[in-house]
N, C-alpha and C. Protein backbone atom coordinates (compact mmCIF):
# COMPACT_ATOMS: atom_id res chain seq x y z
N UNK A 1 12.19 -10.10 3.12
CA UNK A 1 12.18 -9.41 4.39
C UNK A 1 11.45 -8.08 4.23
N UNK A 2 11.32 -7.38 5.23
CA UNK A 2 10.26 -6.57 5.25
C UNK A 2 9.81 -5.79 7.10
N UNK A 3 9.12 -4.98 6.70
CA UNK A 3 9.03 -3.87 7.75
C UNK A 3 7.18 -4.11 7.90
N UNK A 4 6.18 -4.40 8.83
CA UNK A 4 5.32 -4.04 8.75
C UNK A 4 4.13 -3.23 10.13
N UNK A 5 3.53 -2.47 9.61
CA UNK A 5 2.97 -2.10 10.96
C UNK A 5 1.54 -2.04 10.51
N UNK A 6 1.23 -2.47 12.31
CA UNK A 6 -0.12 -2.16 12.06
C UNK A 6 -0.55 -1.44 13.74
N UNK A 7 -2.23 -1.51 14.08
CA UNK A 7 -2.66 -0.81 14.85
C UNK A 7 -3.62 -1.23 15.56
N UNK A 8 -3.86 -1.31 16.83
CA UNK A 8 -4.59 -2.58 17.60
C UNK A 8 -5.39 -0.90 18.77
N UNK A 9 -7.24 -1.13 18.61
CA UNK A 9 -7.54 -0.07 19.29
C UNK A 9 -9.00 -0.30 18.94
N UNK A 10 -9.35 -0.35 20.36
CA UNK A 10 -11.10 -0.21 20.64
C UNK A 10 -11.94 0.81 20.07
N UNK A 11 -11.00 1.89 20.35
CA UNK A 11 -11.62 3.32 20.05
C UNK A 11 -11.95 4.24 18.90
N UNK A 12 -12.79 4.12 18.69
CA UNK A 12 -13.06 4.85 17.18
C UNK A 12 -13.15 5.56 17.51
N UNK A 13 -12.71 6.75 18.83
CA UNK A 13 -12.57 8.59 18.10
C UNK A 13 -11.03 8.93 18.02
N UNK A 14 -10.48 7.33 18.03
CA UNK A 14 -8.94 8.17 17.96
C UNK A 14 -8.73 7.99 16.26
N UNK A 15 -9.88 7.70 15.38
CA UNK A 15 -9.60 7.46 13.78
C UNK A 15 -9.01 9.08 13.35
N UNK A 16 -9.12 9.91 13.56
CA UNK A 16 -9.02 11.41 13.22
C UNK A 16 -7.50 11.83 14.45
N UNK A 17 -6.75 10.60 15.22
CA UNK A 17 -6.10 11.50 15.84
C UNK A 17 -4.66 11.54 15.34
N UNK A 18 -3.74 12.40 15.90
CA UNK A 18 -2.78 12.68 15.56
C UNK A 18 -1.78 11.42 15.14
N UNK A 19 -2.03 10.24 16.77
CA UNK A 19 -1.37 9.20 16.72
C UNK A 19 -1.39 8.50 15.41
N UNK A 20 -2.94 8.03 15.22
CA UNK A 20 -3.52 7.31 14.08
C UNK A 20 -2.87 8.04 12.78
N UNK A 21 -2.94 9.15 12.51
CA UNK A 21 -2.15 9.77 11.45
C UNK A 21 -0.77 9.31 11.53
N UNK A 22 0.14 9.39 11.95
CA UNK A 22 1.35 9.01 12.25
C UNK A 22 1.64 7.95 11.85
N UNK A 23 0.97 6.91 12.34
CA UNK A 23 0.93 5.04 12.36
C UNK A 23 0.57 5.08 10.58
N UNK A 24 -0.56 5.62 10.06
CA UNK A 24 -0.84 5.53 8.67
C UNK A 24 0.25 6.29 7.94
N UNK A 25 0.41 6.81 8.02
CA UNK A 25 1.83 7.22 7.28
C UNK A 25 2.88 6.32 7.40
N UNK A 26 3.16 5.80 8.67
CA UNK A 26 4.45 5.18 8.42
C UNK A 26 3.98 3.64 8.04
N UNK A 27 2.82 3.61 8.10
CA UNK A 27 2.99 1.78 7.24
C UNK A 27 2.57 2.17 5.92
N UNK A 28 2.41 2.98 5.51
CA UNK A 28 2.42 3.54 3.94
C UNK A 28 3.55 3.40 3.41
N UNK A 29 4.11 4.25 4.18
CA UNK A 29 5.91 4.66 4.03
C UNK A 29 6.59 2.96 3.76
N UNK A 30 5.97 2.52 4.93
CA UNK A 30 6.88 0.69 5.00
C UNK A 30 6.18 0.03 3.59
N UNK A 31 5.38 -0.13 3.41
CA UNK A 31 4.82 -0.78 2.56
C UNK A 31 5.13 -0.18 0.89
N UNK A 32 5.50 1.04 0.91
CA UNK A 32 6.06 1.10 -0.48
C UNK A 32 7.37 0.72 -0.26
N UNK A 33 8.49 0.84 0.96
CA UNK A 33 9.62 0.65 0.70
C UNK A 33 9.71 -1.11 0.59
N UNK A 34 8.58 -1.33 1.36
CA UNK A 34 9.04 -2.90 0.98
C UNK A 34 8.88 -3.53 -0.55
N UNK A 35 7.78 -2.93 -1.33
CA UNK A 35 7.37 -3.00 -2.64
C UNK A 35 8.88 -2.80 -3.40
N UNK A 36 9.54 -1.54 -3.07
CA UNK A 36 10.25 -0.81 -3.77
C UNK A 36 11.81 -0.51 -4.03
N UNK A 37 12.32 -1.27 -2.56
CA UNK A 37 13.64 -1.17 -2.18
C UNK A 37 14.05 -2.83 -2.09
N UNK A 38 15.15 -3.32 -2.01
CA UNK A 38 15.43 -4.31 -1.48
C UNK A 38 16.07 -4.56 0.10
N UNK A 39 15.28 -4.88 0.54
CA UNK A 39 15.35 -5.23 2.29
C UNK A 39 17.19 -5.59 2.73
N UNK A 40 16.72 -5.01 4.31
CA UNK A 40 18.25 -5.51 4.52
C UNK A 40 18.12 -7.08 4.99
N UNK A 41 19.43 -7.87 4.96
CA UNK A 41 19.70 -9.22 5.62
C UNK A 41 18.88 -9.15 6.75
N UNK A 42 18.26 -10.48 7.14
CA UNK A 42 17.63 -10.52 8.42
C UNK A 42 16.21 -11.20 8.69
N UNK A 43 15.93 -10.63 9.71
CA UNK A 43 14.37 -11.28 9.88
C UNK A 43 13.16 -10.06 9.39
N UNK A 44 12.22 -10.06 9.01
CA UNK A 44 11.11 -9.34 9.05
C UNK A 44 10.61 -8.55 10.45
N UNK A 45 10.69 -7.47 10.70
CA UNK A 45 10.22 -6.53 11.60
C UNK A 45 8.62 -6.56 11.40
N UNK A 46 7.80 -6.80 12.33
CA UNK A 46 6.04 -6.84 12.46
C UNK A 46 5.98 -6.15 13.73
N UNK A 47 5.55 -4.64 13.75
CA UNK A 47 5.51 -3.58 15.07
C UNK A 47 3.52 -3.31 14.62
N UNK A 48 3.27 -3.81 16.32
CA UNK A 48 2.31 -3.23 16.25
C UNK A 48 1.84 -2.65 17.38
N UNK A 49 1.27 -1.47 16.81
CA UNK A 49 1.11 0.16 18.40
C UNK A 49 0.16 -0.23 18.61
N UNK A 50 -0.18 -0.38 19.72
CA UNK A 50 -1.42 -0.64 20.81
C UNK A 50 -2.11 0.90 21.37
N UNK A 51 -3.58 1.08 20.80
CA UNK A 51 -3.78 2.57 21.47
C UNK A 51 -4.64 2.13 22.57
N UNK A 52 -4.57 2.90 23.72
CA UNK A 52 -5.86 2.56 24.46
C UNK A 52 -7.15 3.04 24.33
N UNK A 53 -8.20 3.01 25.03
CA UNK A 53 -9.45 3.69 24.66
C UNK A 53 -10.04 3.59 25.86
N UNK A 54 -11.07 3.91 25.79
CA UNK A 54 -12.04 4.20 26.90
C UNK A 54 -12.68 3.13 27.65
N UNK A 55 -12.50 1.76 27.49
CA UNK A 55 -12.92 0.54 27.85
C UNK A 55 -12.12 -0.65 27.81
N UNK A 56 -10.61 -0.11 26.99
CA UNK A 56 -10.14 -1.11 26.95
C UNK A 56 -8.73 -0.39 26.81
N UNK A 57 -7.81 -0.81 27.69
CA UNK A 57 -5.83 -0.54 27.71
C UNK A 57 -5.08 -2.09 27.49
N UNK A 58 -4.20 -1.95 27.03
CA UNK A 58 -2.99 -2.64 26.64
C UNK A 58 -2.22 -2.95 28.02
N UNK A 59 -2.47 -4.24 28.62
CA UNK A 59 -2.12 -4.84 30.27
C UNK A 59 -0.19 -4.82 30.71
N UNK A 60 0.19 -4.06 29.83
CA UNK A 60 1.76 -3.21 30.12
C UNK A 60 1.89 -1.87 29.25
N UNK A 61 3.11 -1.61 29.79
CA UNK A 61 3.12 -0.53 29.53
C UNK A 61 4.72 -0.60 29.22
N UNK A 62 5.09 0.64 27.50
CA UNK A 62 6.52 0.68 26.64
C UNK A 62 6.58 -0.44 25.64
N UNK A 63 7.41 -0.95 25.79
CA UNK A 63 7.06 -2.48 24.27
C UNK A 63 7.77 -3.21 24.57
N UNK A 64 6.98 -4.41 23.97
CA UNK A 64 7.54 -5.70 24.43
C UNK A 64 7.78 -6.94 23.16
N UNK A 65 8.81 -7.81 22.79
CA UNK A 65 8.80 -8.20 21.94
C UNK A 65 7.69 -9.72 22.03
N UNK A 66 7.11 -9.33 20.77
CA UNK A 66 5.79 -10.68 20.77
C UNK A 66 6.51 -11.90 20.44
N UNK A 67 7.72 -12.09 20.07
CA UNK A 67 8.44 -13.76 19.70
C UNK A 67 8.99 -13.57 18.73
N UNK A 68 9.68 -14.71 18.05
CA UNK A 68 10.07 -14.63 16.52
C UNK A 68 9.45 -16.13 16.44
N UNK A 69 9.49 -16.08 14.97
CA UNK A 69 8.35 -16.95 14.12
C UNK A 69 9.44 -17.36 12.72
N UNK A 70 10.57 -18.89 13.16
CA UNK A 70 11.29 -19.23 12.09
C UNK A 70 10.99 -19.19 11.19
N UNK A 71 9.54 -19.91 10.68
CA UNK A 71 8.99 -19.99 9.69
C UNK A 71 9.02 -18.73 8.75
N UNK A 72 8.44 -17.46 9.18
CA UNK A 72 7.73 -16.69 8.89
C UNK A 72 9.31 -15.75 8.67
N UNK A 73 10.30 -16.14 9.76
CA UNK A 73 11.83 -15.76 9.62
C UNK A 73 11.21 -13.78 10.39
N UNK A 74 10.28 -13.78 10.99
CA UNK A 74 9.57 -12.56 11.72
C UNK A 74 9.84 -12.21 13.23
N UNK A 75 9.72 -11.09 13.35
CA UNK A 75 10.14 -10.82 14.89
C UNK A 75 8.76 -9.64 15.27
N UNK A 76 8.32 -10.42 15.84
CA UNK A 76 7.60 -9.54 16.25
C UNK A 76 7.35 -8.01 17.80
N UNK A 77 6.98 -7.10 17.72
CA UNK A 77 7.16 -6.31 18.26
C UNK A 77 5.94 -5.10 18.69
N UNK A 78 5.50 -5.56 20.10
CA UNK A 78 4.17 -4.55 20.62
C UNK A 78 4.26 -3.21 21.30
N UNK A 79 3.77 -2.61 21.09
CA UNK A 79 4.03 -1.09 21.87
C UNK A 79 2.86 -0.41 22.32
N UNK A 80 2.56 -0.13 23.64
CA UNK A 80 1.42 0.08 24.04
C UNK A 80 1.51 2.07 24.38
N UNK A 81 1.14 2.38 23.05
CA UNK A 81 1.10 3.72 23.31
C UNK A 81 0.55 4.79 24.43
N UNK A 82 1.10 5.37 25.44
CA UNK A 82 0.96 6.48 26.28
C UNK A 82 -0.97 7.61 25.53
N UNK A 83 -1.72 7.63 26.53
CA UNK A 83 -2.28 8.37 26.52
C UNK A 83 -1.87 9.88 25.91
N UNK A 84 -0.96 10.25 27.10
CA UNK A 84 -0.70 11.32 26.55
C UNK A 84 -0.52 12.07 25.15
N UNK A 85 0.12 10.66 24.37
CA UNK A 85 0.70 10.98 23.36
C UNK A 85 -0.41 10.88 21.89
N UNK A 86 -1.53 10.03 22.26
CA UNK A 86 -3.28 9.82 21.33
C UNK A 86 -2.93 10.92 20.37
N UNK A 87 -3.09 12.40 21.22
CA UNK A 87 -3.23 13.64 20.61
C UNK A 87 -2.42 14.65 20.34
N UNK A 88 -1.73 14.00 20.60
CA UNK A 88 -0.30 14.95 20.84
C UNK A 88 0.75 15.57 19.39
N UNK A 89 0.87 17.13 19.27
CA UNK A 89 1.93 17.19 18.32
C UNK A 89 3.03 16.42 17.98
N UNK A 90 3.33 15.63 18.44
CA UNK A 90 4.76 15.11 19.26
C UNK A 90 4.34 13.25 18.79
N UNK A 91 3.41 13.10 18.21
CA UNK A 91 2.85 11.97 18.04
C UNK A 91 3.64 11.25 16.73
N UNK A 92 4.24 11.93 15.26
CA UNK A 92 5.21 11.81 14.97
C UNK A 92 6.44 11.23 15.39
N UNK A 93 7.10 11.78 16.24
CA UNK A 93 8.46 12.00 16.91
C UNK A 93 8.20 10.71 17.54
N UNK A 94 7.56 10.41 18.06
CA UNK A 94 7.17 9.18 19.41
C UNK A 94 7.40 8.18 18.46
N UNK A 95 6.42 8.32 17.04
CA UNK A 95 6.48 6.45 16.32
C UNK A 95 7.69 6.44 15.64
N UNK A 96 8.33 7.31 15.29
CA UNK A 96 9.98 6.90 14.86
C UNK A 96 10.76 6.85 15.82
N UNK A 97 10.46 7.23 17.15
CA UNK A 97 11.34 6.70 18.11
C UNK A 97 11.38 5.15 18.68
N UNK A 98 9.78 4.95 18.63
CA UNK A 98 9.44 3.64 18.94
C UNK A 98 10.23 2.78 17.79
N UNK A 99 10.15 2.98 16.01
CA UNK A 99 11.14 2.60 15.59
C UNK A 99 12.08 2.37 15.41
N UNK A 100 13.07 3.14 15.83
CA UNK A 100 14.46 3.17 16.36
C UNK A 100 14.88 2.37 17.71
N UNK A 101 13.39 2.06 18.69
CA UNK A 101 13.59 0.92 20.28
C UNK A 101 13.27 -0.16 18.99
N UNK A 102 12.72 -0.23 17.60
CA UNK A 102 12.49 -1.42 17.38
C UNK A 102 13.82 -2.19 16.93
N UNK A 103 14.86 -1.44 16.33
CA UNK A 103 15.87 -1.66 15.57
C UNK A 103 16.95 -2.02 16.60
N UNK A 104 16.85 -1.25 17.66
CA UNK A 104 17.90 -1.41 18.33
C UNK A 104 17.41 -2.91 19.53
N UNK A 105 16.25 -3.70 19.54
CA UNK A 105 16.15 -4.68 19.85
C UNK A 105 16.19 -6.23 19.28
N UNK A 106 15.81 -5.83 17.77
CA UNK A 106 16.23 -6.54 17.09
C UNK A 106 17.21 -6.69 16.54
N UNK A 107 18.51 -5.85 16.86
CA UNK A 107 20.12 -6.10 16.64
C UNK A 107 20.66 -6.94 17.54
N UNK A 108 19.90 -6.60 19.30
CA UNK A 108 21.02 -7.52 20.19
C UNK A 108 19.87 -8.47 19.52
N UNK A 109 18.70 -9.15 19.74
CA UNK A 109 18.77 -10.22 19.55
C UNK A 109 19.22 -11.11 18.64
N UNK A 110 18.96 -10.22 17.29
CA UNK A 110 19.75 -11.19 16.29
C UNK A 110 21.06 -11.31 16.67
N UNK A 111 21.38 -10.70 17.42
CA UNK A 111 23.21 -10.69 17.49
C UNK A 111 23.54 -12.41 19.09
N UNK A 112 22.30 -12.07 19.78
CA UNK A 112 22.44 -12.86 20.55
C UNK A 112 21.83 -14.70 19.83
N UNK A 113 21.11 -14.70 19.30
CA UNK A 113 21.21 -15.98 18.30
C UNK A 113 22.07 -16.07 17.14
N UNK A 114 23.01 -15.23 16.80
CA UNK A 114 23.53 -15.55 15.91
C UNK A 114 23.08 -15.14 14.72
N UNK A 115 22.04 -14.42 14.57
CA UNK A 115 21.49 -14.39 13.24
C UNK A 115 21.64 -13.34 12.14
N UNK A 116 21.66 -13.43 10.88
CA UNK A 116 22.33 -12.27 10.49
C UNK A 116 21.25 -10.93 9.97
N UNK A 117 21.70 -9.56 10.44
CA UNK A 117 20.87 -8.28 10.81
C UNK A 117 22.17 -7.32 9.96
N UNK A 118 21.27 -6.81 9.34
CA UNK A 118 22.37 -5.57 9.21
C UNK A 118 21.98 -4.20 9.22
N UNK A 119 22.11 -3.82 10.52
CA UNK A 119 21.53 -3.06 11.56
C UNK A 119 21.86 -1.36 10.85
N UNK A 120 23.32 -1.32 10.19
CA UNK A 120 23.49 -0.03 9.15
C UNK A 120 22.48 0.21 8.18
N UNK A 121 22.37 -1.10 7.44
CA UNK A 121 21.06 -0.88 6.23
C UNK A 121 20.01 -0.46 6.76
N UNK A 122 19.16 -1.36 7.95
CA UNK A 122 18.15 -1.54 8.50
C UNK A 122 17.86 0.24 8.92
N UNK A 123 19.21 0.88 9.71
CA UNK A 123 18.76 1.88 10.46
C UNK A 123 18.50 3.29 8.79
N UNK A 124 18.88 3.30 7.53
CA UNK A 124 18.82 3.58 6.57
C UNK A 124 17.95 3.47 5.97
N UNK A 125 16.58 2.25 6.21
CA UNK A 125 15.91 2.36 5.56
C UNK A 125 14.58 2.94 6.67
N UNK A 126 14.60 2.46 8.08
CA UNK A 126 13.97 3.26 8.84
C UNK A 126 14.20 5.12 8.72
N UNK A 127 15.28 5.31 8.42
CA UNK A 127 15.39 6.99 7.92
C UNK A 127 14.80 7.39 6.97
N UNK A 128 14.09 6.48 6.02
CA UNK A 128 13.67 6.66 4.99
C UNK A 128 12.26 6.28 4.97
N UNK A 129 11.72 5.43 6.05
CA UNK A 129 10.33 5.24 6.32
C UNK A 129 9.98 6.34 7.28
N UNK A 130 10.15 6.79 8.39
CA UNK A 130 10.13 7.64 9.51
C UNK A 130 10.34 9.15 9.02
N UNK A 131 11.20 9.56 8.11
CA UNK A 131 10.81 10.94 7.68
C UNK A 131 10.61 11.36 6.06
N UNK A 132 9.97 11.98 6.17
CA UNK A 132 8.96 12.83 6.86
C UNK A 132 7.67 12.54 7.08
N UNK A 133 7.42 10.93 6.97
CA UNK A 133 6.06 10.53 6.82
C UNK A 133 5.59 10.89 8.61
N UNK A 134 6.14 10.90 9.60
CA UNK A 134 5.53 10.54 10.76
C UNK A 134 5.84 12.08 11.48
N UNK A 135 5.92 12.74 10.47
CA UNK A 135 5.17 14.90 11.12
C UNK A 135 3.75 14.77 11.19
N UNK A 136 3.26 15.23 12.66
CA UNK A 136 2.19 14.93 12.81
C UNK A 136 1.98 16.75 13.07
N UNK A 137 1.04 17.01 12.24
CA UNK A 137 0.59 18.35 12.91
C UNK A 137 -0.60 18.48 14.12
N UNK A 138 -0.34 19.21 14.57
CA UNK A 138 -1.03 19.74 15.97
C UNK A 138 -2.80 19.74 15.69
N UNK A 139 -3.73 19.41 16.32
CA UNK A 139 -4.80 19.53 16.12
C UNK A 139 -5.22 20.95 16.93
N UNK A 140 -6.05 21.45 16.12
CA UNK A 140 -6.77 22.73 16.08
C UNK A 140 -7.21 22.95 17.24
C-alpha cells in the first residue's frame, strides 16, 4: 500500500509556481515514506491535482473520487485546483488540506464497503508527508 501523487497541467509557466512546488514536495515526501515506512491497512491512495492553464481547465470544480481499482487494491482521487491558489502563499496549506479531504473520503468509503482502513495510522503518516514538505514560500 502506498500514497501517490501526481500532477495533470497544460501550462508550463506554472513549472516555477508556488502550487507546483508544493505538489513536488509532497510526492517526494510520499514516495520516500512509501520506500521507508510500512503503510497502513488498506487500499493505496493515487491523488492527482489538476492545475488549470490558459487553454485548458479541469470540467469541475473541488475533488472528485476517480474509482477504486480491486486489482490494483487503489482508490483513486482528482482535485481540480482553484486559480487563485497557482500562486498563492497559502499553496502549501491548500495541498495538505486537500490531503486530509483525501483521508477523510477514503475512510467512509472503505468503511461503507467494508474494507479495512486504518484511518489513525493513515492520518499519522499524512502528518508526516504534509509537514513541513508543503510550506510554500511567497513569490517575490
Amino acid at each position: 500500500m502506498g500514497v501517490y501523487i501526481s500532477v495533470t497541467t497544460a501550462a508550463t509557466e506554472l513549472t516555477d509556481s508556488p502550487i507546483n512546488a508544493a505538489i513536488t514536495r509532497l510526492a517526494a515526501a510520499a514516495a520516500t515514506t512509501n520506500r521507508r515506512h510500512p503503510m497502513p491497512a488498506g487500499p493505496s491512495l493515487d491523488v492527482t491535482f489538476m492545475l488549470p492553464g490558459k487553454l485548458e481547465k479541469p470540467d469541475f470544480s473541488g475533488m472528485r473520487m476517480g474509482g477504486y481499482t480491486p486489482e490494483g487494491n487503489t482508490l483513486f482521487f482528482e482535485t481540480a485546483v482553484p486559480e487563485h491558489i497557482l500562486k498563492s502563499s497559502h499553496a502549501g496549506r491548500y495541498v495538505a488540506t486537500v490531503m486530509a479531504d483525501v483521508l477523510n473520503h477514503a475512510d467512509t468509503f472503505c468503511a461503507e464497503h467494508a474494507m479495512a482502513f486504518d484511518t489513525p495510522h493513515w492520518r499519522r503518516v499524512m502528518v508526516q508527508i504534509t509537514e513541513p514538505h508543503t510550506r510554500t514560500p511567497a513569490i517575490p
